[in-house]
Protein backbone atom coordinates (compact mmCIF):
# COMPACT_ATOMS: atom_id res chain seq x y z
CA UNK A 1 -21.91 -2.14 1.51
CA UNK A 2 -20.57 0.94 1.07
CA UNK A 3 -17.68 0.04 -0.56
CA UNK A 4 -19.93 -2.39 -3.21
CA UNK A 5 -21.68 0.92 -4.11
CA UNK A 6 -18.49 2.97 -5.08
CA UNK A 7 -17.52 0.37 -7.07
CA UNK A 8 -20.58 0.25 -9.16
CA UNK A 9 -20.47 3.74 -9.11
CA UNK A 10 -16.98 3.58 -10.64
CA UNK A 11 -18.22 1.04 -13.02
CA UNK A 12 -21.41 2.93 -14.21
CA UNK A 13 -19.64 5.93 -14.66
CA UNK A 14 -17.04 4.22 -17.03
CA UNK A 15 -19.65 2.65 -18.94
CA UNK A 16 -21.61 6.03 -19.85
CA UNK A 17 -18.73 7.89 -20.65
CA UNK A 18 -17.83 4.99 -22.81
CA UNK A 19 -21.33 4.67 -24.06
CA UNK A 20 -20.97 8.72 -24.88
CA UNK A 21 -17.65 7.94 -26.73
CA UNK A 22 -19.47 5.70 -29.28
CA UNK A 23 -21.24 8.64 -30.67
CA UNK A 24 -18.73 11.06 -31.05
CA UNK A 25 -17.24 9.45 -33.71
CA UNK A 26 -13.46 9.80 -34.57
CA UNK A 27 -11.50 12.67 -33.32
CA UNK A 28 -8.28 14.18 -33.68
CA UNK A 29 -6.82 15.71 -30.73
CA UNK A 30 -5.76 13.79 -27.69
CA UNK A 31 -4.74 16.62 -25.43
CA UNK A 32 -4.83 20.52 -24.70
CA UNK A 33 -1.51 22.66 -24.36
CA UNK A 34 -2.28 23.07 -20.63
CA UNK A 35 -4.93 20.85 -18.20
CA UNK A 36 -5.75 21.78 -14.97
CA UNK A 37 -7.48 19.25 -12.63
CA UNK A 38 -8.96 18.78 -9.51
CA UNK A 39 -10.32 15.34 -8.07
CA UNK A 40 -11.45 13.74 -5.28
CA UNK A 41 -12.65 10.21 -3.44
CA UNK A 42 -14.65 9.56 -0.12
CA UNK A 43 -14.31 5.75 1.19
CA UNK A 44 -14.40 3.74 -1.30
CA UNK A 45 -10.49 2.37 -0.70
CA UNK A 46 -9.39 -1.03 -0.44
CA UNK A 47 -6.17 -2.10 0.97
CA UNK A 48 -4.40 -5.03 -0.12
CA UNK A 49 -1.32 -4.95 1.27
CA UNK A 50 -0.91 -2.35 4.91
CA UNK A 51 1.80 -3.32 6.97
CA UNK A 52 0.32 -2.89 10.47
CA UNK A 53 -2.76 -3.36 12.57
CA UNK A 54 -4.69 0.01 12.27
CA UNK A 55 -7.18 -0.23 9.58
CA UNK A 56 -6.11 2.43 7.51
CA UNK A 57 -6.55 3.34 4.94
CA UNK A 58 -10.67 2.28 4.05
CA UNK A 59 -12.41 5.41 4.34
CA UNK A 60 -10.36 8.49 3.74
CA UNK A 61 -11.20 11.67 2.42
CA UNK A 62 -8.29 12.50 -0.69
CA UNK A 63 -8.14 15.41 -2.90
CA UNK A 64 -6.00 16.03 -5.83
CA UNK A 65 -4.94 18.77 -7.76
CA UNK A 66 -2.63 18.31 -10.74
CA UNK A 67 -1.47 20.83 -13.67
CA UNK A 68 -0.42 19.42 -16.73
CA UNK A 69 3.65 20.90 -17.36
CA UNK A 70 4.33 19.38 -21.09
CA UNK A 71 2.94 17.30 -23.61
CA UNK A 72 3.25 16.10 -26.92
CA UNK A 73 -0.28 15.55 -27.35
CA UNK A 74 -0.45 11.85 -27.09
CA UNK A 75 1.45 11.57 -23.31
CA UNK A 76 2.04 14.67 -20.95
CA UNK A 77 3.93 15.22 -17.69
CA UNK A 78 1.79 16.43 -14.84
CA UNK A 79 2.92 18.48 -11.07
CA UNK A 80 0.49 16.77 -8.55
CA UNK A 81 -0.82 18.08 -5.22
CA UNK A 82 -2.65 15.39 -3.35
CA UNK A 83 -3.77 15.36 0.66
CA UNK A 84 -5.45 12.10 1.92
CA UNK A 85 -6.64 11.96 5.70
CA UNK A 86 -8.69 9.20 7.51
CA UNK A 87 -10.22 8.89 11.30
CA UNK A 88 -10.59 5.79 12.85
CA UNK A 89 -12.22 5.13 15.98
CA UNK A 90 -11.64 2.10 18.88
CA UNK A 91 -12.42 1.33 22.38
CA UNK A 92 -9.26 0.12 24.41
CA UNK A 93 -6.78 0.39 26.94
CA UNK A 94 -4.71 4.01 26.26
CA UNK A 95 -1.62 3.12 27.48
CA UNK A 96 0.54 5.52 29.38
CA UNK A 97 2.98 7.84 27.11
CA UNK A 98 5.69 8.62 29.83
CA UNK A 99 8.87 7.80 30.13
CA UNK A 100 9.38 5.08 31.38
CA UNK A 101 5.65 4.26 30.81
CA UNK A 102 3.88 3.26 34.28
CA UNK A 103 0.95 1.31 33.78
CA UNK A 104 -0.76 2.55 36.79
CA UNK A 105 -1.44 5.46 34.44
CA UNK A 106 -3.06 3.09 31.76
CA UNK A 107 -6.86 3.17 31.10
CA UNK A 108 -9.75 2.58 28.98
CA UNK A 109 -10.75 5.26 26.46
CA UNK A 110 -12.57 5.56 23.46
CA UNK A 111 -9.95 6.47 21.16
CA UNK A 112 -10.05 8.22 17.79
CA UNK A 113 -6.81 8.64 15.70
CA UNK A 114 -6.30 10.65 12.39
CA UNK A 115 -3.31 10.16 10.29
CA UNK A 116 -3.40 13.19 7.71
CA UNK A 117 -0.60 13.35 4.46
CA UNK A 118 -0.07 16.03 1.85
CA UNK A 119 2.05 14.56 -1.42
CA UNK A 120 3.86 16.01 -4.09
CA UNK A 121 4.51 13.80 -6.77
CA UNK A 122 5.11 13.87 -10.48
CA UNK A 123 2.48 12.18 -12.96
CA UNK A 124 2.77 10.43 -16.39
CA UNK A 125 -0.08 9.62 -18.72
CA UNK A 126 -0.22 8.56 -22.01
CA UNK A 127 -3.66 8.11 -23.95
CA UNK A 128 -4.87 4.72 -25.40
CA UNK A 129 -8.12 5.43 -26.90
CA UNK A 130 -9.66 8.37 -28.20
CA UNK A 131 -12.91 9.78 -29.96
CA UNK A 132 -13.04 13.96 -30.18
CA UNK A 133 -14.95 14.04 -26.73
CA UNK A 134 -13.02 11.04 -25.06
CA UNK A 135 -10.12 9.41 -24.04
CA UNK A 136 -8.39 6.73 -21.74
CA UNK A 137 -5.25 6.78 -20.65
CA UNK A 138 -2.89 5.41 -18.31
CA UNK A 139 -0.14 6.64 -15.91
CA UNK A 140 2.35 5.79 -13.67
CA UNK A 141 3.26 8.45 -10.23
CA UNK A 142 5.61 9.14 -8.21
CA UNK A 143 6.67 11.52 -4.85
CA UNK A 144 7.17 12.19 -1.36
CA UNK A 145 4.66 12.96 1.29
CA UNK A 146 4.94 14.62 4.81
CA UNK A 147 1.90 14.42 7.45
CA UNK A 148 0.69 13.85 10.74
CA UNK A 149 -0.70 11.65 13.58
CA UNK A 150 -3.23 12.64 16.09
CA UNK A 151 -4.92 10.89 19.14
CA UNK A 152 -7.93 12.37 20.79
CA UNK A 153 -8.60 10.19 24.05
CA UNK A 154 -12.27 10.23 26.09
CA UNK A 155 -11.74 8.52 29.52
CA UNK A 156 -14.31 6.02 29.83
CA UNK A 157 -14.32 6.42 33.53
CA UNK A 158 -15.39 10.18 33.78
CA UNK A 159 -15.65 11.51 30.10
CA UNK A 160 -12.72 13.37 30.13
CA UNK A 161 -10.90 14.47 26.84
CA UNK A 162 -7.44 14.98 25.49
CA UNK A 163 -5.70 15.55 22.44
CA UNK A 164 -2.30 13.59 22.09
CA UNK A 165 -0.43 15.13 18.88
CA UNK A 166 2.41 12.86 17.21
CA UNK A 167 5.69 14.03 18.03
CA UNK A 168 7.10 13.40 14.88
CA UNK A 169 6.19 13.92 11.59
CA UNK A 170 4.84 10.89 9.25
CA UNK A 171 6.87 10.29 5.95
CA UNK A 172 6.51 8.32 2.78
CA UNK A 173 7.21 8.06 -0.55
CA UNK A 174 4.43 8.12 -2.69
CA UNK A 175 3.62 5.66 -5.87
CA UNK A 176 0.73 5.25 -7.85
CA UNK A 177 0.07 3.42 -11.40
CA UNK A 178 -3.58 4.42 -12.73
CA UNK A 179 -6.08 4.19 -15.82
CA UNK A 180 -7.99 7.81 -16.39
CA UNK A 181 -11.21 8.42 -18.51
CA UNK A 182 -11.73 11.81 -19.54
CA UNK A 183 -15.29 12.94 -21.25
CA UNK A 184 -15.26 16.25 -22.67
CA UNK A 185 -18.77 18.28 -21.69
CA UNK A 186 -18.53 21.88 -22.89
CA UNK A 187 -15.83 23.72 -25.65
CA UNK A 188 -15.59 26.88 -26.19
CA UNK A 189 -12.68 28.49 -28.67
CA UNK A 190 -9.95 28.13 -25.99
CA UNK A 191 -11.44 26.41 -23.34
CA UNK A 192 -12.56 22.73 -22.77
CA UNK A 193 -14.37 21.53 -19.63
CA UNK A 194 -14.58 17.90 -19.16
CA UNK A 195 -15.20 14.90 -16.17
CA UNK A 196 -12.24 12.40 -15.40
CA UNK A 197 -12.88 9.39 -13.16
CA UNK A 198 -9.75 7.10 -12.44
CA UNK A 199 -8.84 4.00 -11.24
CA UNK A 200 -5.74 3.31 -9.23
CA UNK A 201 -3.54 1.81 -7.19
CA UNK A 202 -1.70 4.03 -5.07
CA UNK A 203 1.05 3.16 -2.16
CA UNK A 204 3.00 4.58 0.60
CA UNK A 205 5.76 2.20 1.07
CA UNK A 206 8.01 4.02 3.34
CA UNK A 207 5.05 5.37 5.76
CA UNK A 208 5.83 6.23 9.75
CA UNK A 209 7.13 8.90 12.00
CA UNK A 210 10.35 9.66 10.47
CA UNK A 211 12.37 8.22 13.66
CA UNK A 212 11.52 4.52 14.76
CA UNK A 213 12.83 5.47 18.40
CA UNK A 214 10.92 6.62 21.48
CA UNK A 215 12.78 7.24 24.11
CA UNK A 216 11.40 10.72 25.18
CA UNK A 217 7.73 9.34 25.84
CA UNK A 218 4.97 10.85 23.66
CA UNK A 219 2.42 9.65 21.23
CA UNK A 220 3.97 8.30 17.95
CA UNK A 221 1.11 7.12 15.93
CA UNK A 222 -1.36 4.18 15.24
CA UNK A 223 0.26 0.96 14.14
CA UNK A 224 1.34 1.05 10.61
CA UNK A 225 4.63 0.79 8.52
CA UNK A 226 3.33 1.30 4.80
CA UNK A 227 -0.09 1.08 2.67
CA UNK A 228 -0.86 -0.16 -0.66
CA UNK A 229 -4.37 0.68 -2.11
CA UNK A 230 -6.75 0.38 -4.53
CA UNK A 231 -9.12 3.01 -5.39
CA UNK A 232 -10.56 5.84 -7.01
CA UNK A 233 -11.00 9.42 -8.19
CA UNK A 234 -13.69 11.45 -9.37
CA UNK A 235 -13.32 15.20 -10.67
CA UNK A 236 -13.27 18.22 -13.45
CA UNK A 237 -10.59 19.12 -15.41
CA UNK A 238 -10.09 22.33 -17.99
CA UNK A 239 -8.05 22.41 -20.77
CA UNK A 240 -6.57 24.96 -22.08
CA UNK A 241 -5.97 25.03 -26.01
């Protein structure tokens, strides 16, 4: 349900901005010198194609901040900053991390695991429609991403609590290919303030702790080798002219 409700969301807000586009009438420029953006998404994910047993990624909280380098005012090259981070929660059997593991030690826990990524990428647009207040483009992205794993563990038996970081960093390589609307809300002589929404898909191909091996004991992780996503992003952006 909640899921159905970001996508209309998505969809209504495409269709006003577009609806606002109509009446600006034809326009000119396509981009500032300089853009500075920051979005954002909660939920509202869908993965297609996760390698692994997890769950992740359907709810996570992303934010993304990008600065536009160069353009030639009909494509421009942007440096991305982007963080994603879900929780997920399970009851089970939390099996014992030592080594070798001794399943007298195993029990059953209520188990909530975060996997947490920060990505810096590099970001290409190039705009297919414009009015002087709107315009769509779309993009292709690509970087590298470094993150975490954490387990926090309540004994079902007597309520007792730990904390099980990963002992190994998670790393991927990051991809996305994305359409972005941009509506332009308030102008000023060097200054323009506008509202982006995009839709994307967005992957991390390569994703895991960055050894497969185990042999010292310790958490490693939930169960999951790569993600592939659809989803969104809503946010601001200020140009500079």
């Amino acid at each position: 349900m909640i899921r159905r409700n970001i996508c209309r969301l998505i969809v209504g807000s495409l269709v006003v901005l577009v609806w606002h586009a109509t009446l600006a009438g034809e326009a000119f420029s396509q981009h500032t010198r300089r853009e500075i953006g920051a979005s954002f998404a909660i939920n509202g994910q869908y993965p297609f194609a996760s390698d692994g047993t997890s769950g992740f990624f359907t709810a996570p909280f992303i934010w993304n901040l990008r600065y536009q380098l160069t353009t030639n005012y009909v494509q421009s090259l942007a440096l991305v900053i982007e963080h994603i981070g879900e929780t997920r929660s399970h009851s089970g059997l939390w099996t014992s991390l030592s080594s070798p593991p001794n399943p007298a030690d195993d029990y059953n826990a209520n188990i909530a695991e975060r996997l947490q990524i920060s990505v810096l990428s590099l970001e290409m647009i190039r705009t297919i429609f414009r009015t002087d207040i709107f315009r769509i483009g779309v993009g292709v992205g690509v970087g590298y991403g470094i993150g975490t794993a954490t387990a926090e563990v309540e004994k079902v038996a007597d309520h007792t609590k730990k904390t099980f970081d990963g002992q190994q960093l998670w790393t991927s390589f990051f991809l996305s290919a994305f359409t972005r609307a941009r509506l332009s809300i308030y102008e000023t002589d060097k200054l323009d303030f506008g509202i982006t929404v995009t839709a994307r898909y967005w992957g991390l191909p390569t994703y895991g702790p960055q050894s497969s091996t185990n042999s010292g004991g310790g958490y490693q992780g939930p169960k999951i080798s790569s993600a592939h996503e659809l989803g969104y992003l809503v946010g601001i952006s200020v140009g500079l002219k």
